[in-house]
PDB file of N, CA and C in Angstrom:
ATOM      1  N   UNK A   1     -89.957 210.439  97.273  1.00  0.00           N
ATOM      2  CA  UNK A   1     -90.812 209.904  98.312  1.00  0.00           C
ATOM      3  C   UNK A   1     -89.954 209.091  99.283  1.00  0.00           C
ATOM      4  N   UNK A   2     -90.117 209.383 100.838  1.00  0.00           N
ATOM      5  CA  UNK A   2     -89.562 208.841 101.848  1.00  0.00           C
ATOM      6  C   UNK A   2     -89.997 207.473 102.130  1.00  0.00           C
ATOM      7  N   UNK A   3     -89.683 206.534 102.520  1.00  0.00           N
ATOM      8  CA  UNK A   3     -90.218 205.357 103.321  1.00  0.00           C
ATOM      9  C   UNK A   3     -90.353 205.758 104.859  1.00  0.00           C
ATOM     10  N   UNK A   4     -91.490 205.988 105.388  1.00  0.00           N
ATOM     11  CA  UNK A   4     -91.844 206.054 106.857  1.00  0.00           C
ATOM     12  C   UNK A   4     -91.319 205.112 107.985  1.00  0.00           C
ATOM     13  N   UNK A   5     -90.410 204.909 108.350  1.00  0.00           N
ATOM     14  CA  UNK A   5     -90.000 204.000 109.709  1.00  0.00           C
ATOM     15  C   UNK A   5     -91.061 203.357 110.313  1.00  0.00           C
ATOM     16  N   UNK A   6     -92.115 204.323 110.635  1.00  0.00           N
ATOM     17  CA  UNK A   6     -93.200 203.599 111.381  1.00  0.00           C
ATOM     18  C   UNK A   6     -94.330 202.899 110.663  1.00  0.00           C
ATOM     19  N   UNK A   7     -94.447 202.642 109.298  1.00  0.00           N
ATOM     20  CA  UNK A   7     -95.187 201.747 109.176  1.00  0.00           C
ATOM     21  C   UNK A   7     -94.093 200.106 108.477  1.00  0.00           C
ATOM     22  N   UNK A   8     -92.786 200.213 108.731  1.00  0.00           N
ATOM     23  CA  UNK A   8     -92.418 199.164 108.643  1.00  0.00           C
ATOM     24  C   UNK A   8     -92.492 197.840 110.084  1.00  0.00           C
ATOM     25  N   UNK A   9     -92.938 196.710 109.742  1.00  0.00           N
ATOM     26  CA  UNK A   9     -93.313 195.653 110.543  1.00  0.00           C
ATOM     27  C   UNK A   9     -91.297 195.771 112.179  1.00  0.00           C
ATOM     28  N   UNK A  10     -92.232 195.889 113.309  1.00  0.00           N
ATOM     29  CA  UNK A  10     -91.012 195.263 113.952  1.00  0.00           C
ATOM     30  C   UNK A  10     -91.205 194.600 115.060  1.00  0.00           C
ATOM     31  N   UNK A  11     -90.093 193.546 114.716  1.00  0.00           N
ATOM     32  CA  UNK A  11     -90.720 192.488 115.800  1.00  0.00           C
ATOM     33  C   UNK A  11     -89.177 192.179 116.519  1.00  0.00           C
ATOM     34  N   UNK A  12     -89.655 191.629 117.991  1.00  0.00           N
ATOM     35  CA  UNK A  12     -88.418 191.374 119.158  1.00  0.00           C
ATOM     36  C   UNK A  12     -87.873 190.155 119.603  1.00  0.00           C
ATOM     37  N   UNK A  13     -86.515 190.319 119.325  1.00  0.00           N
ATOM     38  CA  UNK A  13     -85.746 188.696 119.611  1.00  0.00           C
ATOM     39  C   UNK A  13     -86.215 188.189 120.909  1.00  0.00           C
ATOM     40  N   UNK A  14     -86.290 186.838 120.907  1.00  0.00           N
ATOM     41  CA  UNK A  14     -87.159 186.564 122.011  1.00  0.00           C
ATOM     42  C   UNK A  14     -85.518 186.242 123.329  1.00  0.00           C
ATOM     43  N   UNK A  15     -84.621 186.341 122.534  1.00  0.00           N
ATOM     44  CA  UNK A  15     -83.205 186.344 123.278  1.00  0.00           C
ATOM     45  C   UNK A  15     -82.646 187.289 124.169  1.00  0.00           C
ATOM     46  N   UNK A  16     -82.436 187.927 122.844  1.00  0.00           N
ATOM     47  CA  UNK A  16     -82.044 189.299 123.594  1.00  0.00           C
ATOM     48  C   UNK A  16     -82.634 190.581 124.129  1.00  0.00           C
ATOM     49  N   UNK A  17     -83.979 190.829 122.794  1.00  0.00           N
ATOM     50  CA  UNK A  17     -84.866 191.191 123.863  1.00  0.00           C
ATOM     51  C   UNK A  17     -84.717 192.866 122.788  1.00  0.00           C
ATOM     52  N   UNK A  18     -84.013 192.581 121.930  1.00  0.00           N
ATOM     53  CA  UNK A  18     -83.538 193.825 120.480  1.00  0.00           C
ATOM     54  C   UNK A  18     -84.566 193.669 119.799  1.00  0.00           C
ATOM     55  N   UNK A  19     -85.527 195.169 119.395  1.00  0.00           N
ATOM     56  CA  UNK A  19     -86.127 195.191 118.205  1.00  0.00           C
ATOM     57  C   UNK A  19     -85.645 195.710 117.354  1.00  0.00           C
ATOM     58  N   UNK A  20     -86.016 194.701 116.052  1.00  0.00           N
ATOM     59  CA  UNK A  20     -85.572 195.269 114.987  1.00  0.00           C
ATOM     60  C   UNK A  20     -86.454 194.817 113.610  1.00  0.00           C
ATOM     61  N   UNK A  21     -86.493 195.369 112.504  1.00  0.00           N
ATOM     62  CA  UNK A  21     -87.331 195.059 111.257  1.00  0.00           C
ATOM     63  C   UNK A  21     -87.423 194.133 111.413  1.00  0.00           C
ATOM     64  N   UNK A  22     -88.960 193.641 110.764  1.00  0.00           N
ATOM     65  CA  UNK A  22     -88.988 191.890 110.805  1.00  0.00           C
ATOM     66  C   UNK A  22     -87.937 190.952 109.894  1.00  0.00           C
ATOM     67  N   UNK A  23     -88.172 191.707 109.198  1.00  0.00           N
ATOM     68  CA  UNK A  23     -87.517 191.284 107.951  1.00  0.00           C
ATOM     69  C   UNK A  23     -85.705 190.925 108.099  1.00  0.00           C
ATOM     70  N   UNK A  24     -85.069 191.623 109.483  1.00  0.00           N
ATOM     71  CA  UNK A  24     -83.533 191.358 109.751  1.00  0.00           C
ATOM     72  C   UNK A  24     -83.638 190.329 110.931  1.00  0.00           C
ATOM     73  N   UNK A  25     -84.727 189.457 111.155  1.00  0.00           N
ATOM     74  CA  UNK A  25     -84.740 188.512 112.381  1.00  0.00           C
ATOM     75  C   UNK A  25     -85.371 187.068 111.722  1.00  0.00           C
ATOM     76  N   UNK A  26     -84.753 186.362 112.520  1.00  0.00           N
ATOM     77  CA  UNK A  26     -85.289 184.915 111.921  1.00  0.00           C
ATOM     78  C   UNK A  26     -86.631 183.928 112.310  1.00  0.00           C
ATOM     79  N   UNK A  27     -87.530 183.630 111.487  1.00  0.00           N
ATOM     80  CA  UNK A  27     -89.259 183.512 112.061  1.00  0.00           C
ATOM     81  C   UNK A  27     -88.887 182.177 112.748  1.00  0.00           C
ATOM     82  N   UNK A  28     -89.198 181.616 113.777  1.00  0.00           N
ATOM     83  CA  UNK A  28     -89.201 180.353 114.170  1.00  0.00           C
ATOM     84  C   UNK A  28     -91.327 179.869 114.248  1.00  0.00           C
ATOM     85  N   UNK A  29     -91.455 178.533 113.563  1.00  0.00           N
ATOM     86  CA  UNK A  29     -93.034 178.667 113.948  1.00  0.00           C
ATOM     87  C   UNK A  29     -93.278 177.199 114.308  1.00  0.00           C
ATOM     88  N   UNK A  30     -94.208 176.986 115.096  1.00  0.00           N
ATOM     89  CA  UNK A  30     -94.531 175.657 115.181  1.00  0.00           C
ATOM     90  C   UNK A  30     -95.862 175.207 114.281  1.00  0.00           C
ATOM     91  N   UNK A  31     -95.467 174.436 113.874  1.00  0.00           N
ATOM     92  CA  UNK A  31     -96.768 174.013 112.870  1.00  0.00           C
ATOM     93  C   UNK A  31     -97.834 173.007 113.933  1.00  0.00           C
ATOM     94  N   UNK A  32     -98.518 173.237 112.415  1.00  0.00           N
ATOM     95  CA  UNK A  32    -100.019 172.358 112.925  1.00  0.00           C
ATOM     96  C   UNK A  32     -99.091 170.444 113.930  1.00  0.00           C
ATOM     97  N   UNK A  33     -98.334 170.372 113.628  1.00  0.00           N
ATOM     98  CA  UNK A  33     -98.037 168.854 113.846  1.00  0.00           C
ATOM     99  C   UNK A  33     -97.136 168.727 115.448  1.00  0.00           C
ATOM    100  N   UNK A  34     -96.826 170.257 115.817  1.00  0.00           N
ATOM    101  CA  UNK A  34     -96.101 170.360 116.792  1.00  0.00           C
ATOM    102  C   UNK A  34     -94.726 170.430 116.943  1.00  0.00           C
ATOM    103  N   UNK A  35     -94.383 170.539 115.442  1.00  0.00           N
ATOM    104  CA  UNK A  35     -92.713 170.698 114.953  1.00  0.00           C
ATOM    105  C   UNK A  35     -92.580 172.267 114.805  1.00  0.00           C
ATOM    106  N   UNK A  36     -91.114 172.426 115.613  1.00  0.00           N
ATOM    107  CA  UNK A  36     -90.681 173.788 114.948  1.00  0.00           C
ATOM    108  C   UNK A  36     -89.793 174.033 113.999  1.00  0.00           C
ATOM    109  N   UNK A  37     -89.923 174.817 113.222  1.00  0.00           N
ATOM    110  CA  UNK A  37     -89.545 175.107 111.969  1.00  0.00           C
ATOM    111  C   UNK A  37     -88.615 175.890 111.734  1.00  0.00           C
ATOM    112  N   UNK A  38     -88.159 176.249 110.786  1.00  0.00           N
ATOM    113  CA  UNK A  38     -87.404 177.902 110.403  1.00  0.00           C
ATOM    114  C   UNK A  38     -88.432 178.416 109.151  1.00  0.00           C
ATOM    115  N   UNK A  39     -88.901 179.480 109.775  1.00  0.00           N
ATOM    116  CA  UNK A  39     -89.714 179.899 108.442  1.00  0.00           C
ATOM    117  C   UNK A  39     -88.999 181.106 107.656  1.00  0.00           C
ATOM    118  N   UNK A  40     -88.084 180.702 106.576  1.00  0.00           N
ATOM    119  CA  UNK A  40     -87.806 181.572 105.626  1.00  0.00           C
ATOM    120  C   UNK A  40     -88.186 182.646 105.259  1.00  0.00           C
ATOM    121  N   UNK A  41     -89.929 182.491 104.438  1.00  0.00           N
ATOM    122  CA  UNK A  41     -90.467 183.501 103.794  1.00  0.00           C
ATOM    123  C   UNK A  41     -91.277 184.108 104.828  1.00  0.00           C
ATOM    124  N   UNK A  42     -91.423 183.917 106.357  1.00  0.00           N
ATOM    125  CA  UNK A  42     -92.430 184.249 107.417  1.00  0.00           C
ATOM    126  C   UNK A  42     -93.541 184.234 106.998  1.00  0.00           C
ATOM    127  N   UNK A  43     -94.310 183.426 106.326  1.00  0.00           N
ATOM    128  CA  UNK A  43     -95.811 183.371 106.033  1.00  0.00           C
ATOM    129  C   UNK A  43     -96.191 182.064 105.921  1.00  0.00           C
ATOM    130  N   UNK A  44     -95.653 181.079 106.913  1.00  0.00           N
ATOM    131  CA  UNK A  44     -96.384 179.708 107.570  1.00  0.00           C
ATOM    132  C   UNK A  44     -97.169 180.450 108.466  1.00  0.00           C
ATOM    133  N   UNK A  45     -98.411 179.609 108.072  1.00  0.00           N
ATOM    134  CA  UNK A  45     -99.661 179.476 109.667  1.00  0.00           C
ATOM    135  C   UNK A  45     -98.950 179.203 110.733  1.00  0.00           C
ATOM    136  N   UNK A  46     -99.335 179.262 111.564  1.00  0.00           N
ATOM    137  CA  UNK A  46     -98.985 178.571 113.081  1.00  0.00           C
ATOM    138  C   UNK A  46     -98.685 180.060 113.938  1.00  0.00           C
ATOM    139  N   UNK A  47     -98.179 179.367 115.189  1.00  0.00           N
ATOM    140  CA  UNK A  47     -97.431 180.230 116.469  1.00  0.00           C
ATOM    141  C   UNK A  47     -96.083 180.725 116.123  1.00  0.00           C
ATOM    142  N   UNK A  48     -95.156 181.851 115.814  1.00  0.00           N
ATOM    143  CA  UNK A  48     -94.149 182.459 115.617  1.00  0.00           C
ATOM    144  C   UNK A  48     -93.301 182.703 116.629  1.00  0.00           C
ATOM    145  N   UNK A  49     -92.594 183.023 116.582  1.00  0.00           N
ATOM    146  CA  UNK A  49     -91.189 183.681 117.302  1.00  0.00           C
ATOM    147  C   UNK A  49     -90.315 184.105 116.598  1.00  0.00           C
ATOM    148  N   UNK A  50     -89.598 185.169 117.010  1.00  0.00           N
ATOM    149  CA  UNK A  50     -87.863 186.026 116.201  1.00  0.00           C
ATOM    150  C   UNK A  50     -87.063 185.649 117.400  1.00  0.00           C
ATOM    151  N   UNK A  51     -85.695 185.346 116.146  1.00  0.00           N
ATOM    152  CA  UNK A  51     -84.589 185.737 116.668  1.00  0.00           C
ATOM    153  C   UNK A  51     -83.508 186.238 115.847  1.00  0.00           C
ATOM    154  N   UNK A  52     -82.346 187.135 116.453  1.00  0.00           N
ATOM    155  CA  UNK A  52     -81.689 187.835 115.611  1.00  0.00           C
ATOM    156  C   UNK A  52     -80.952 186.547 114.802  1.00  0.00           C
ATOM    157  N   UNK A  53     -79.997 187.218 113.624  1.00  0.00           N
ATOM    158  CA  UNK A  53     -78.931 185.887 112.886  1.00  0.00           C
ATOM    159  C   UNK A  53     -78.207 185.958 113.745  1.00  0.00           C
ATOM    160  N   UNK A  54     -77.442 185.837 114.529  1.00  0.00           N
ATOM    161  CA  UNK A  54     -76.820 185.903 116.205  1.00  0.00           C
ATOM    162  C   UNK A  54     -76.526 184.420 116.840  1.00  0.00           C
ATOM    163  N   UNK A  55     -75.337 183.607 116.720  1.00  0.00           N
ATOM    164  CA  UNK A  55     -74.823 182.680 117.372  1.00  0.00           C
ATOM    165  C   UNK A  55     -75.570 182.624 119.149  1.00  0.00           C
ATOM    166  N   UNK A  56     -75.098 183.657 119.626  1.00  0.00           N
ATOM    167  CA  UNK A  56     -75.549 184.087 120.672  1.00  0.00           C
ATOM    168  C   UNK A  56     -77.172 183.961 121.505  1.00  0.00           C
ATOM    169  N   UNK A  57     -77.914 184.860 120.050  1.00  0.00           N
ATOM    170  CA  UNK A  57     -79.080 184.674 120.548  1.00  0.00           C
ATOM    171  C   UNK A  57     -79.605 183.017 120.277  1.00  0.00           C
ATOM    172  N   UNK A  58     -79.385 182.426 119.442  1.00  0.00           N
ATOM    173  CA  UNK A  58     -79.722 181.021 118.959  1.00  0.00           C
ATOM    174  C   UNK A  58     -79.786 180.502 120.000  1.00  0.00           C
ATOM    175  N   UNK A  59     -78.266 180.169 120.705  1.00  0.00           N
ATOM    176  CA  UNK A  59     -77.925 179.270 121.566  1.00  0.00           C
ATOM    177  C   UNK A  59     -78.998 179.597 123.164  1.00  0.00           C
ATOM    178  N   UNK A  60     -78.720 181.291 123.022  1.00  0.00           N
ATOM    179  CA  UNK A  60     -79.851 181.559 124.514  1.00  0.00           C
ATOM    180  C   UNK A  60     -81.079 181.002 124.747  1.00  0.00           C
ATOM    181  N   UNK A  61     -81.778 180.890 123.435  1.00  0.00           N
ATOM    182  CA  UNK A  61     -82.837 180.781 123.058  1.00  0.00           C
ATOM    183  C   UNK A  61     -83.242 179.584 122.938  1.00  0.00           C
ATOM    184  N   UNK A  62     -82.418 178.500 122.877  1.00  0.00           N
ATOM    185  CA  UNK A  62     -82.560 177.439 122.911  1.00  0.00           C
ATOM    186  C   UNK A  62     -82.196 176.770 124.320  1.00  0.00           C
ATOM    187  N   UNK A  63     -81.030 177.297 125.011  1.00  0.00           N
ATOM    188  CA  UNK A  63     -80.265 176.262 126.354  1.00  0.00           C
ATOM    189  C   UNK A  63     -81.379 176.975 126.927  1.00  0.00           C
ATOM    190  N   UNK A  64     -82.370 178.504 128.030  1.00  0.00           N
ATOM    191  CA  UNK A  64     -82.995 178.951 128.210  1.00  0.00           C
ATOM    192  C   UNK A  64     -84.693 178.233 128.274  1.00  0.00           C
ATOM    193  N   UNK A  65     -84.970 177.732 127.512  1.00  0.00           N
ATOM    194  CA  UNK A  65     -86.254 177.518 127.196  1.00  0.00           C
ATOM    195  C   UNK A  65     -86.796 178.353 126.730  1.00  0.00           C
ATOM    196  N   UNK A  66     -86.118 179.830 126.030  1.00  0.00           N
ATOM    197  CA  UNK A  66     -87.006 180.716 125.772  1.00  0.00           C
ATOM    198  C   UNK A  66     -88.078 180.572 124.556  1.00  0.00           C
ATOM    199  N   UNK A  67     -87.302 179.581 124.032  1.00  0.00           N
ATOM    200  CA  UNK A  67     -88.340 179.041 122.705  1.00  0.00           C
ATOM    201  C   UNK A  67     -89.395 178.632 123.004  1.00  0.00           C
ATOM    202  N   UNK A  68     -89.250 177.639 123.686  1.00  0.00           N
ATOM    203  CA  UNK A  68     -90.599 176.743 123.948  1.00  0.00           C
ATOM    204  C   UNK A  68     -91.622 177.938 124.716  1.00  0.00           C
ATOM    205  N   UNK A  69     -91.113 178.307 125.653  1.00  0.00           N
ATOM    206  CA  UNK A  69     -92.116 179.469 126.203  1.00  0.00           C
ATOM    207  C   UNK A  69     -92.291 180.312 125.007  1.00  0.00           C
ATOM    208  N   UNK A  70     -92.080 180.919 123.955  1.00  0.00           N
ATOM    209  CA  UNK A  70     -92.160 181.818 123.296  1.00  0.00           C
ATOM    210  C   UNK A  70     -93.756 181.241 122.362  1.00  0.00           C
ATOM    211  N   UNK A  71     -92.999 179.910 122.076  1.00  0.00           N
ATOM    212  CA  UNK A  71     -93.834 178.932 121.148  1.00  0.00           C
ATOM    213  C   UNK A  71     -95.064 178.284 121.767  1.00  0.00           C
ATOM    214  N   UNK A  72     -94.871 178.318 123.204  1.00  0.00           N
ATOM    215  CA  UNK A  72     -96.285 177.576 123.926  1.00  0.00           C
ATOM    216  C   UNK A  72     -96.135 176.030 123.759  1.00  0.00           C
ATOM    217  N   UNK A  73     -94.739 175.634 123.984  1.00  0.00           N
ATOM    218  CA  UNK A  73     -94.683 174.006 123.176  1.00  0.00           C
ATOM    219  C   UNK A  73     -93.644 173.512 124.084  1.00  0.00           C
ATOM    220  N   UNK A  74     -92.973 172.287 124.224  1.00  0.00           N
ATOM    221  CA  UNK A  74     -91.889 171.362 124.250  1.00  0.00           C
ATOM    222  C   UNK A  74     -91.284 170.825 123.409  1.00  0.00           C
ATOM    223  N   UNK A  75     -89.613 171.210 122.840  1.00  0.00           N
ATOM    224  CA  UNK A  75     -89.073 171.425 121.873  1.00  0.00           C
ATOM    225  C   UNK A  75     -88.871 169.851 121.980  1.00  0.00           C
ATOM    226  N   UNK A  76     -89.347 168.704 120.724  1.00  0.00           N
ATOM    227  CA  UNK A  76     -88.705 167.600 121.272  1.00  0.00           C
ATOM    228  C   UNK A  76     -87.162 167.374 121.104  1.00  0.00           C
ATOM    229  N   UNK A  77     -85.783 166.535 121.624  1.00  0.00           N
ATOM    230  CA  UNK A  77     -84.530 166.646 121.139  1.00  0.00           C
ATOM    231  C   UNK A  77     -84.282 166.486 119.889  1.00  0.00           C
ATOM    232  N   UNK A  78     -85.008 165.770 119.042  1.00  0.00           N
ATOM    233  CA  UNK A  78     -84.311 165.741 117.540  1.00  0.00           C
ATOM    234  C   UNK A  78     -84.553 167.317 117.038  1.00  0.00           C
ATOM    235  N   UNK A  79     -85.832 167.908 117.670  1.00  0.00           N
ATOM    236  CA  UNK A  79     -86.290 169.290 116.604  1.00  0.00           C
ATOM    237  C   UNK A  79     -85.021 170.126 117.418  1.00  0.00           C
ATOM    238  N   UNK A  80     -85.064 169.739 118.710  1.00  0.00           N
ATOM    239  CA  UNK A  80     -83.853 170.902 119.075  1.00  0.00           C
ATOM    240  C   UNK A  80     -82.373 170.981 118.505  1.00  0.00           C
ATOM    241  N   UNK A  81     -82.237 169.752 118.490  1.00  0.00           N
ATOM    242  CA  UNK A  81     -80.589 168.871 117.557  1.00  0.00           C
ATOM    243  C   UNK A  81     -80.556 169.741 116.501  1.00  0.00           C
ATOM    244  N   UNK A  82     -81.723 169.909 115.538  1.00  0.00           N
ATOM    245  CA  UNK A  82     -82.030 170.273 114.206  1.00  0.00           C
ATOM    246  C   UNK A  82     -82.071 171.876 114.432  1.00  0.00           C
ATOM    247  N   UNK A  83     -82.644 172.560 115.283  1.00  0.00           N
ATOM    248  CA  UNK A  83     -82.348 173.908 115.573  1.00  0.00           C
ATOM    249  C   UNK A  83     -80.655 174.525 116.067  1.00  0.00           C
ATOM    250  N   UNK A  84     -80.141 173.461 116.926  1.00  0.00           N
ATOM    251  CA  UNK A  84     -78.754 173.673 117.272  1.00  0.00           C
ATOM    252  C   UNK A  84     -77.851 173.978 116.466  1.00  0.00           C
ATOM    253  N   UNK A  85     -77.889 172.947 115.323  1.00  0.00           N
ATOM    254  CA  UNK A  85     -76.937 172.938 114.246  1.00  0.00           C
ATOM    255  C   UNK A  85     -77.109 173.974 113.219  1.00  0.00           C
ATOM    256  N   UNK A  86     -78.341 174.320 113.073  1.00  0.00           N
ATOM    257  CA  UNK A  86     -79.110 175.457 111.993  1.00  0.00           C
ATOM    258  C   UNK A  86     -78.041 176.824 112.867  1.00  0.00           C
ATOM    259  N   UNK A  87     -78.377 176.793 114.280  1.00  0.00           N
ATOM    260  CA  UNK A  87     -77.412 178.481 114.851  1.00  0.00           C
ATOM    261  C   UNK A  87     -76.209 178.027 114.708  1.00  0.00           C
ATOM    262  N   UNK A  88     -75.578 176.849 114.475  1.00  0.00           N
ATOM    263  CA  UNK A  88     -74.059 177.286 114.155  1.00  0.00           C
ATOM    264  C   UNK A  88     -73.776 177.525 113.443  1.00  0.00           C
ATOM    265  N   UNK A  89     -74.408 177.705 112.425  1.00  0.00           N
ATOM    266  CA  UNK A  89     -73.623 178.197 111.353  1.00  0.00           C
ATOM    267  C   UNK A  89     -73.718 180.151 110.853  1.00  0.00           C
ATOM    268  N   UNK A  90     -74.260 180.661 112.133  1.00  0.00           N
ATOM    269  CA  UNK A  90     -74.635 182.009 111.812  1.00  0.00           C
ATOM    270  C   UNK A  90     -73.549 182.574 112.549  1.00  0.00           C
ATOM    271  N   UNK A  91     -73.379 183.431 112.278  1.00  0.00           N
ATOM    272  CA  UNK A  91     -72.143 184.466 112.453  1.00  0.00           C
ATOM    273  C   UNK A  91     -72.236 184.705 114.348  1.00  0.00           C
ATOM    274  N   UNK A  92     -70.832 185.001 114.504  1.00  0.00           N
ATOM    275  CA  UNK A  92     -71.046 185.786 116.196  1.00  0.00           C
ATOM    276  C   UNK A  92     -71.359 186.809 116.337  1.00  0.00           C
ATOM    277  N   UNK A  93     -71.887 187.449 117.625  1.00  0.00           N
ATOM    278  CA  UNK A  93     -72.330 189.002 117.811  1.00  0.00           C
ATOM    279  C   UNK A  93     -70.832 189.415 118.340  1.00  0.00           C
TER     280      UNK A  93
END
């Protein structure tokens, strides 16, 4: 038995703009309190966003505003500080 391509979940870096399995992109969500998160297991409530593991896309995604537009929010500086440091440590494209 095959696995079908098309019923696997795919969702688009809000960076670069690449789809790919959900499951190879990283969930960003804002919770009920107005903090954004990294959601690991992707099954927090709230508003979502992807981005690839990508130095690149992190940083776009953050200097850009594409987050906050993605998220419907204003990233405050400590949550962004706390997102900054989280993309350095991911590999380069």
């Amino acid at each position: 038995m095959t696995v079908n391509s098309k019923n696997l979940p795919q969702r688009t870096c809000i960076a670069c703009r690449q789809v790919r399995g959900k499951k190879a992109l990283i969930r960003l969500v804002k919770t009920e309190k107005g903090i954004v998160e990294i959601d690991v297991l992707a099954k927090k409530p709230g508003r979502g966003a992807y981005l690839c593991p990508q130095k690149t896309c992190w940083e776009s995604a953050l200097r850009k505003d594409r987050l906050d537009y993605a998220l419907r929010t204003r990233l405050r500086d400590d949550n962004r500080q706390a997102l900054r440091e989280y993309g350095r440590n991911l590999e380069e494209s």
